[in-house]
Protein backbone atom coordinates (compact mmCIF):
# COMPACT_ATOMS: atom_id res chain seq x y z
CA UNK A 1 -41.63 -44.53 -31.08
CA UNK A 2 -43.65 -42.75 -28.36
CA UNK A 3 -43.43 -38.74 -28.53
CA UNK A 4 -44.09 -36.79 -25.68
CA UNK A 5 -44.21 -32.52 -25.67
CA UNK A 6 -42.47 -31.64 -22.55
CA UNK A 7 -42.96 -27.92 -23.18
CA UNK A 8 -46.00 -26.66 -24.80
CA UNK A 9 -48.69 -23.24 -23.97
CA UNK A 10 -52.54 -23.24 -24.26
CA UNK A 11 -54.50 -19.94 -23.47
CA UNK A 12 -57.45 -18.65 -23.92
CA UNK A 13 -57.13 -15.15 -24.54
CA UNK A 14 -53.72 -13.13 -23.44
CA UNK A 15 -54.68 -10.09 -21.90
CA UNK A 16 -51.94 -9.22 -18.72
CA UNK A 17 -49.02 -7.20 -18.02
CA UNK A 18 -45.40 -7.67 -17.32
CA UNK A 19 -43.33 -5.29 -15.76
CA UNK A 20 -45.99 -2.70 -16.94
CA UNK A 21 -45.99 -3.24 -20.54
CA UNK A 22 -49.45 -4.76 -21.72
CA UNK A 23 -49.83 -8.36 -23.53
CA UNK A 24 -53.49 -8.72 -24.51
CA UNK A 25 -54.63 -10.99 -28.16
CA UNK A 26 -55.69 -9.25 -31.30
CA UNK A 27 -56.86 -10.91 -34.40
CA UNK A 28 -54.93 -12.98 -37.41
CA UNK A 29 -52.94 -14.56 -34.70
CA UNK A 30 -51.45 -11.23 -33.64
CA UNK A 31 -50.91 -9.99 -30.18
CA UNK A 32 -49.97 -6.27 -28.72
CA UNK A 33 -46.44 -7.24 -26.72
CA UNK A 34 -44.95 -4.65 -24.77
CA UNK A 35 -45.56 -2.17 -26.61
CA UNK A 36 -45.30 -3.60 -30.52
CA UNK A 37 -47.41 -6.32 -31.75
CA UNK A 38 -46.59 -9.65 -32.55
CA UNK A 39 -47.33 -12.89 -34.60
CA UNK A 40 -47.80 -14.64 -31.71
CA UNK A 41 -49.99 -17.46 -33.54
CA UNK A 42 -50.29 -18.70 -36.70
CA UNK A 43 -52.87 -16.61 -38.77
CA UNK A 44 -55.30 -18.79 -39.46
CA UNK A 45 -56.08 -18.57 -35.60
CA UNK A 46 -58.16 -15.60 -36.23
CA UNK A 47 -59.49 -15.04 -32.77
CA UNK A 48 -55.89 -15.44 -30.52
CA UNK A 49 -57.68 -18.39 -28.46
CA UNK A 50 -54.76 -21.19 -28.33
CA UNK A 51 -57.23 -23.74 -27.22
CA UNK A 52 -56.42 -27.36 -26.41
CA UNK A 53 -58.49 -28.94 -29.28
CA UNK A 54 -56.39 -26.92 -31.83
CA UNK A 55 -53.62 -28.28 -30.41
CA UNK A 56 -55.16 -32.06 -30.13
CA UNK A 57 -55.13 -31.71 -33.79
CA UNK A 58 -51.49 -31.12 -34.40
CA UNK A 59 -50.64 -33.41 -32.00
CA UNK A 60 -53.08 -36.27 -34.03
CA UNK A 61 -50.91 -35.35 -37.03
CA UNK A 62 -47.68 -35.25 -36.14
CA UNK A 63 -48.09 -38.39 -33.65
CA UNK A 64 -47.45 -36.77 -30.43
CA UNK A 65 -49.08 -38.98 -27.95
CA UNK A 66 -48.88 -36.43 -24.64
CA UNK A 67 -48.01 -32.93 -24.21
CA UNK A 68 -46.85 -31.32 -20.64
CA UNK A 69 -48.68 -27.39 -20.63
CA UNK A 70 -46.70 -25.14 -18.96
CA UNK A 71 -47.21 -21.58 -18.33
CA UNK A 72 -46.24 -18.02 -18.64
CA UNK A 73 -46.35 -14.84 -17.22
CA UNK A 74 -46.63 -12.83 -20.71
CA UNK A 75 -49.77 -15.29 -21.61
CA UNK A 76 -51.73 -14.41 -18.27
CA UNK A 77 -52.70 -16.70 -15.57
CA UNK A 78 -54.88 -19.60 -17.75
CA UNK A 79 -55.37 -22.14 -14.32
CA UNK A 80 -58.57 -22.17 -14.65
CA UNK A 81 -58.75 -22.93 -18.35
CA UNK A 82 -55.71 -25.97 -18.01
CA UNK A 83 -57.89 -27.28 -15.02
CA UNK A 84 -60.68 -28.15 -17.55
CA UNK A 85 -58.34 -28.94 -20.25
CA UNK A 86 -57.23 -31.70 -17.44
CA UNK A 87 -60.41 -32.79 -16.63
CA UNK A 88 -61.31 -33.21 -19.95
CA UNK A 89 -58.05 -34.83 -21.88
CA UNK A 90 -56.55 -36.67 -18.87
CA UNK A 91 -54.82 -38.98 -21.46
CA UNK A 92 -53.27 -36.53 -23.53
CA UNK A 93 -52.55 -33.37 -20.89
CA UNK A 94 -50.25 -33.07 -18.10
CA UNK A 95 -50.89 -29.13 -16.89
CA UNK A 96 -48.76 -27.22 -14.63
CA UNK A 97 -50.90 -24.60 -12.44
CA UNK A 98 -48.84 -20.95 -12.62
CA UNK A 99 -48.10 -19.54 -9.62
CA UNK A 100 -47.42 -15.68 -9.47
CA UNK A 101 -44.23 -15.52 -7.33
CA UNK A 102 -43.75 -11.71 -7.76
CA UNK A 103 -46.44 -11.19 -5.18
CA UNK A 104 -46.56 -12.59 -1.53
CA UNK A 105 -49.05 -15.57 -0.56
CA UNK A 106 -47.23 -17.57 -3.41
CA UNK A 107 -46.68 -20.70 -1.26
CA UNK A 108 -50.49 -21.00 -0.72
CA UNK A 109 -51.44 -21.02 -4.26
CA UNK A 110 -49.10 -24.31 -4.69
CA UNK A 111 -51.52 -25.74 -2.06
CA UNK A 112 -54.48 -24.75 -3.53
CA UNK A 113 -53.27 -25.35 -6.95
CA UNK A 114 -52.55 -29.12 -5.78
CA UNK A 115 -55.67 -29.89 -4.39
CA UNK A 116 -57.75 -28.65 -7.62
CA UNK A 117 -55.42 -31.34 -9.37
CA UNK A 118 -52.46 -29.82 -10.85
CA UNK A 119 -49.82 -32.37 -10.56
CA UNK A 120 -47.12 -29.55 -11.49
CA UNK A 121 -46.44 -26.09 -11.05
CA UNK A 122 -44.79 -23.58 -13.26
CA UNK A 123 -42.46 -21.09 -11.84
CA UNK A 124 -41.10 -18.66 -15.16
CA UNK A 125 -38.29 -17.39 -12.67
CA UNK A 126 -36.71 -15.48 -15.16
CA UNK A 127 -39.67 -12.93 -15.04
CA UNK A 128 -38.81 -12.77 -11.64
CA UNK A 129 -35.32 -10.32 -11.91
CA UNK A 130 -37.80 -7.22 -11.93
CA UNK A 131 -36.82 -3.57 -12.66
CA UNK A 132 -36.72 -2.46 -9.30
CA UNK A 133 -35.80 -5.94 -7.49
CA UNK A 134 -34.72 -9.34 -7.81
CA UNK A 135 -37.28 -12.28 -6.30
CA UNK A 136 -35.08 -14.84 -4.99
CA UNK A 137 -35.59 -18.95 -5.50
CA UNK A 138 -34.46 -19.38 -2.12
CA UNK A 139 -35.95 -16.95 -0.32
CA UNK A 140 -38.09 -18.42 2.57
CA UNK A 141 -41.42 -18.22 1.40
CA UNK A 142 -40.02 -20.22 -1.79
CA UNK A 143 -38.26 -22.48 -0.02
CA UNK A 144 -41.83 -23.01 1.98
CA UNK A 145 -43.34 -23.89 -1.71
CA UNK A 146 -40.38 -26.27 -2.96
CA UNK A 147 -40.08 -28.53 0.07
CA UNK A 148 -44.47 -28.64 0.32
CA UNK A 149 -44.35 -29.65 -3.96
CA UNK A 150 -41.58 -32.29 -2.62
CA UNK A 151 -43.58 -33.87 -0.01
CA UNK A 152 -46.67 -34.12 -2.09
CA UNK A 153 -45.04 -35.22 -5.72
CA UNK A 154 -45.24 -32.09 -7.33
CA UNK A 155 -42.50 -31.67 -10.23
CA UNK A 156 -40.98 -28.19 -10.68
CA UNK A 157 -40.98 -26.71 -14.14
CA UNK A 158 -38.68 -23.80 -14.24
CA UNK A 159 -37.52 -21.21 -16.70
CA UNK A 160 -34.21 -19.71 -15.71
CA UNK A 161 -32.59 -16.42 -16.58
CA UNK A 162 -29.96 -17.04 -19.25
CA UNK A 163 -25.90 -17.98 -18.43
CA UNK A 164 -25.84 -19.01 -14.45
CA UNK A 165 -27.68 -16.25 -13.45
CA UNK A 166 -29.71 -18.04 -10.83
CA UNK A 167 -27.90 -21.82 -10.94
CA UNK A 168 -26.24 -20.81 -7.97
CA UNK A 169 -29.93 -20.75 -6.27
CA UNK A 170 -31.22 -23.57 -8.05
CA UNK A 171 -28.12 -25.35 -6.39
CA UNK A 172 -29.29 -24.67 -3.01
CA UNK A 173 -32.52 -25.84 -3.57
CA UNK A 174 -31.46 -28.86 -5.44
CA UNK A 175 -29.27 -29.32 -2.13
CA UNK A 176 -32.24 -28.92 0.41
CA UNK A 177 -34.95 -30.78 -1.53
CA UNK A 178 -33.45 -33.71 -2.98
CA UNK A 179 -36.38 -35.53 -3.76
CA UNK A 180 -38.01 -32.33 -5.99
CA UNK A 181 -38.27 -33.16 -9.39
CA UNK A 182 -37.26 -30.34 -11.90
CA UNK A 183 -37.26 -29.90 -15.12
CA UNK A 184 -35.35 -26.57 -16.09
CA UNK A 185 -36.82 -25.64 -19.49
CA UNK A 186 -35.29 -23.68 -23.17
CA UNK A 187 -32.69 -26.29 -22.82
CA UNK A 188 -30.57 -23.77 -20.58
CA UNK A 189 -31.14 -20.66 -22.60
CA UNK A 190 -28.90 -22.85 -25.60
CA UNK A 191 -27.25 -20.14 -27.95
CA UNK A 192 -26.89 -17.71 -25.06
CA UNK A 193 -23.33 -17.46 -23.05
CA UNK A 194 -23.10 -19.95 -20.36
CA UNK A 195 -26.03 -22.09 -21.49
CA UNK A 196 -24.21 -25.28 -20.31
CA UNK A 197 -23.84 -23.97 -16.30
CA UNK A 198 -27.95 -24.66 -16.51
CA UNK A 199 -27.40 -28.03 -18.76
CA UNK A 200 -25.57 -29.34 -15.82
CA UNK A 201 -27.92 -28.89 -13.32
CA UNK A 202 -29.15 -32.16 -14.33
CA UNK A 203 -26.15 -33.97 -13.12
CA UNK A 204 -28.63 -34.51 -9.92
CA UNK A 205 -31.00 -37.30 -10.03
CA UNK A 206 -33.90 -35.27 -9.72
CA UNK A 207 -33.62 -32.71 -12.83
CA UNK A 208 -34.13 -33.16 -16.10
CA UNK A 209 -33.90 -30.63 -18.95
CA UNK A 210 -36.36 -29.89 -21.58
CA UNK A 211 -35.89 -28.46 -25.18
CA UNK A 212 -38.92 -26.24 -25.29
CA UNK A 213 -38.13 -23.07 -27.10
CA UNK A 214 -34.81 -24.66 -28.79
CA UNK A 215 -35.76 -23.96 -32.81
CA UNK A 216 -36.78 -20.37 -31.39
CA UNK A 217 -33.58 -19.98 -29.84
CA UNK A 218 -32.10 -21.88 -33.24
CA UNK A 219 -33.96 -19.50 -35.37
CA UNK A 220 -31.26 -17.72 -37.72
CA UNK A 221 -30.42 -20.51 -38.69
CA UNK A 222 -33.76 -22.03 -38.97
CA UNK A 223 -34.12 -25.97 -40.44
CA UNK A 224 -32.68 -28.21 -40.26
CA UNK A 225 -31.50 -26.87 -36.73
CA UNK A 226 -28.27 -28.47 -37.59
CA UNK A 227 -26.76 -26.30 -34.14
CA UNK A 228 -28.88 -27.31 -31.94
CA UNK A 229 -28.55 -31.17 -32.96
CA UNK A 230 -24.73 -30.44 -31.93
CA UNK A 231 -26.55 -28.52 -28.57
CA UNK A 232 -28.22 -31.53 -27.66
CA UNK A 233 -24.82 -33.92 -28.09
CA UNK A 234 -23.11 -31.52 -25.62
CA UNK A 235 -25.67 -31.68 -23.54
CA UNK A 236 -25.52 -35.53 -23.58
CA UNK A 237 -22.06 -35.27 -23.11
CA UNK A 238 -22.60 -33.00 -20.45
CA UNK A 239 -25.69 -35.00 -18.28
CA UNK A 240 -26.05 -37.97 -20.45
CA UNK A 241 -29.11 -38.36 -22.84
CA UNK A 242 -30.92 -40.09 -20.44
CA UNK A 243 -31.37 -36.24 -18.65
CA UNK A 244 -32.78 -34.18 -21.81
CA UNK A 245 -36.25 -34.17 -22.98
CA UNK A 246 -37.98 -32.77 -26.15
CA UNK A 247 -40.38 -29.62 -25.89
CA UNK A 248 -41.89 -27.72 -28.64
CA UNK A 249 -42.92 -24.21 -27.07
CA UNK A 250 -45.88 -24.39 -29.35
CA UNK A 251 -47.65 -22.67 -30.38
CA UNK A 252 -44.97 -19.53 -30.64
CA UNK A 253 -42.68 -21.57 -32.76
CA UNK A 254 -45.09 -22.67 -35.47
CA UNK A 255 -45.58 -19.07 -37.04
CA UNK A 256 -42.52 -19.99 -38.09
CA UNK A 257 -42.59 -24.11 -38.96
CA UNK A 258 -44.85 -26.66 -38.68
CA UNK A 259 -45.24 -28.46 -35.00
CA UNK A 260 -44.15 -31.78 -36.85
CA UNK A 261 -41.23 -29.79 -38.14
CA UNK A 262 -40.23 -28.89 -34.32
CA UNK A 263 -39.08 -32.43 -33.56
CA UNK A 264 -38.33 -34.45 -36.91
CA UNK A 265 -35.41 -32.39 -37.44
CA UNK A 266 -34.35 -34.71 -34.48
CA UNK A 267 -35.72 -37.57 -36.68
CA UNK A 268 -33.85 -36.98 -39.36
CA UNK A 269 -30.88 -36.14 -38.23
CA UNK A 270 -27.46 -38.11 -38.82
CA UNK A 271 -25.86 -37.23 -35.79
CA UNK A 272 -28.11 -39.20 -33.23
CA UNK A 273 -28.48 -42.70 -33.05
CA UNK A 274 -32.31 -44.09 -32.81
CA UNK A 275 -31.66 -45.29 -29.31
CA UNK A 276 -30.79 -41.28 -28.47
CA UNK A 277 -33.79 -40.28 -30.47
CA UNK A 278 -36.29 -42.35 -28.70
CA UNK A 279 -34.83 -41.74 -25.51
CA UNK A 280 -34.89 -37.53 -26.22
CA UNK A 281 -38.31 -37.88 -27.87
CA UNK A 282 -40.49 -39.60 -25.05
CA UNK A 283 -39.20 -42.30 -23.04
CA UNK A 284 -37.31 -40.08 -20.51
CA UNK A 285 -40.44 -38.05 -20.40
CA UNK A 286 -42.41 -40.73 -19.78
CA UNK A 287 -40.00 -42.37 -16.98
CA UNK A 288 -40.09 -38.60 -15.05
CA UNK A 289 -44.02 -37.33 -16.05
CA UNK A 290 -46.82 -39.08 -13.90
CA UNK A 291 -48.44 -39.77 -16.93
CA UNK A 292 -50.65 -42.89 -17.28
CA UNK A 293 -51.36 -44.63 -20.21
CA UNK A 294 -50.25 -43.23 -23.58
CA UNK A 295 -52.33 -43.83 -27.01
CA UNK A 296 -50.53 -44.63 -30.12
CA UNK A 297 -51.04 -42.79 -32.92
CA UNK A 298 -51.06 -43.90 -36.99
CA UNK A 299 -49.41 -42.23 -39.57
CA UNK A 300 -51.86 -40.09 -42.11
CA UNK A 301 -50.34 -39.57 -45.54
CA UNK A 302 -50.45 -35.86 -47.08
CA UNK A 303 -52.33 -35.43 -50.09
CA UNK A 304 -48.80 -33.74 -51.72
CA UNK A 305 -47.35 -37.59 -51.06
């Protein structure tokens, strides 16, 4: 079957703050994180650059024809780096340009973002409930940004705030831009109260949720993810499985398992029938991505087979 990352990071260096506290890469895969450090890579990524041809390779392994790269605000701004990765992997990368929507001007930098080729943008709204005040989805200058991505193609990638925090918003602007296509991301925040008020966002044509982040969220109980196989059938139950797509959040997830490990739990499991796997794996992705052609990639036996 064709796989297809809905919800991975590159960077090439972290170095940023967030609400004051500083992010910035160290060595062994380590990074300071508001104010402790972190195994934010695996540590045989000694220098903390997350680069696209490091993930190429897991990707050649574990089959993964495609991955969406999405951004965050605790990685830094890396449009500049995901516009080259773009130019050169247009096969294999589908980047979303970040736009930093806790500062005015916003709107503009979805323009500009578009015309240097970004086909998506990235909007981490849950960074955007701030100490001292609350940047709404559907305030006007957002609302300026939503309805521009709509009349151009753009698709929305959104992290919400867990429970129904802001669904009430994302209503509104399902409601006003029809036509927008979203993908809401960490499968609704899964394992946190009210998780399903986001799954059913995508009772609308136009949204579509993505697992990125789900064996994080899944971690205590670690594999086989056995939970969040019975997440994903409420979802379906929810939306249908024609609505959910699989992410892997990589690289953050694989200091803890392998990349291949973050979807053949999925594989493997009992629960799902093939039709639901290949559906959840990378044919809804590829029926709501632009992408173009996708390779096909062979299997390459381990030398412990």
């Amino acid at each position: 079957m064709t796989i297809i990352d809905a919800h991975a990071h590159l960077w090439l260096r972290q170095d940023t703050q967030v609400n004051g506290l500083e992010i910035r890469s160290l060595d062994n895969g380590r990074s300071l994180f508001m104010g402790e450090v972190r195994q934010m890579l695996p540590p045989f990524i000694l220098d903390g650059r997350n680069t696209a041809e490091i993930l190429l390779s897991n990707m050649d392994y574990a089959q993964v024809s495609a991955a969406v790269i999405t951004q965050e605000y605790i990685d830094g701004q890396q449009n500049d780096y995901l516009q080259e990765v773009q130019r050169n992997h247009p096969g294999r990368f589908l980047c979303c340009g970040l736009v930093d929507a806790r500062r005015p001007g916003y709107a503009d930098q979805a323009v500009e973002l578009a015309a240097n080729g970004f086909r998506g943008i990235k909007l981490p709204a849950e960074r955007l409930i701030l100490p001292d005040r609350r940047v709404y989805l559907t305030g006007n200058e957002m609302m300026r940004m939503f309805k521009y991505m709509e009349a151009n193609d753009l698709f929305l990638s959104i992290d919400l705030a867990p429970g129904k925090t802001q669904v009430g918003e994302m209503e509104e602007i399902i409601a006003e831009c029809p036509r927008l296509r979203i993908a809401v991301g960490h499968f609704g925040m899964v394992t946190r109260p009210g998780w399903q008020e986001q799954i059913s966002l995508a009772r609308h044509p136009n949204v579509r949720i993505e697992s990125g982040g789900i064996t994080w969220l899944f971690n205590d109980e670690f594999y086989p993810f056995t939970g969040a196989i019975w997440a994903i059938r409420e979802a379906a139950s929810l939306v249908g499985m024609e609505k959910l797509m699989w992410g892997s959040d990589y690289p953050r997830t694989i200091t803890a398992i392998t990349y291949r490990m973050s979807y053949d739990f999925v594989l493997k499991s009992k629960l799902l029938t093939e039709e639901e796997k290949r559906r959840f794996l990378g044919e809804n992705a590829r029926q709501f991505y632009p992408f173009g052609h996708l390779i096909e990639l062979p299997y390459i036996k381990n030398m412990s087979e």
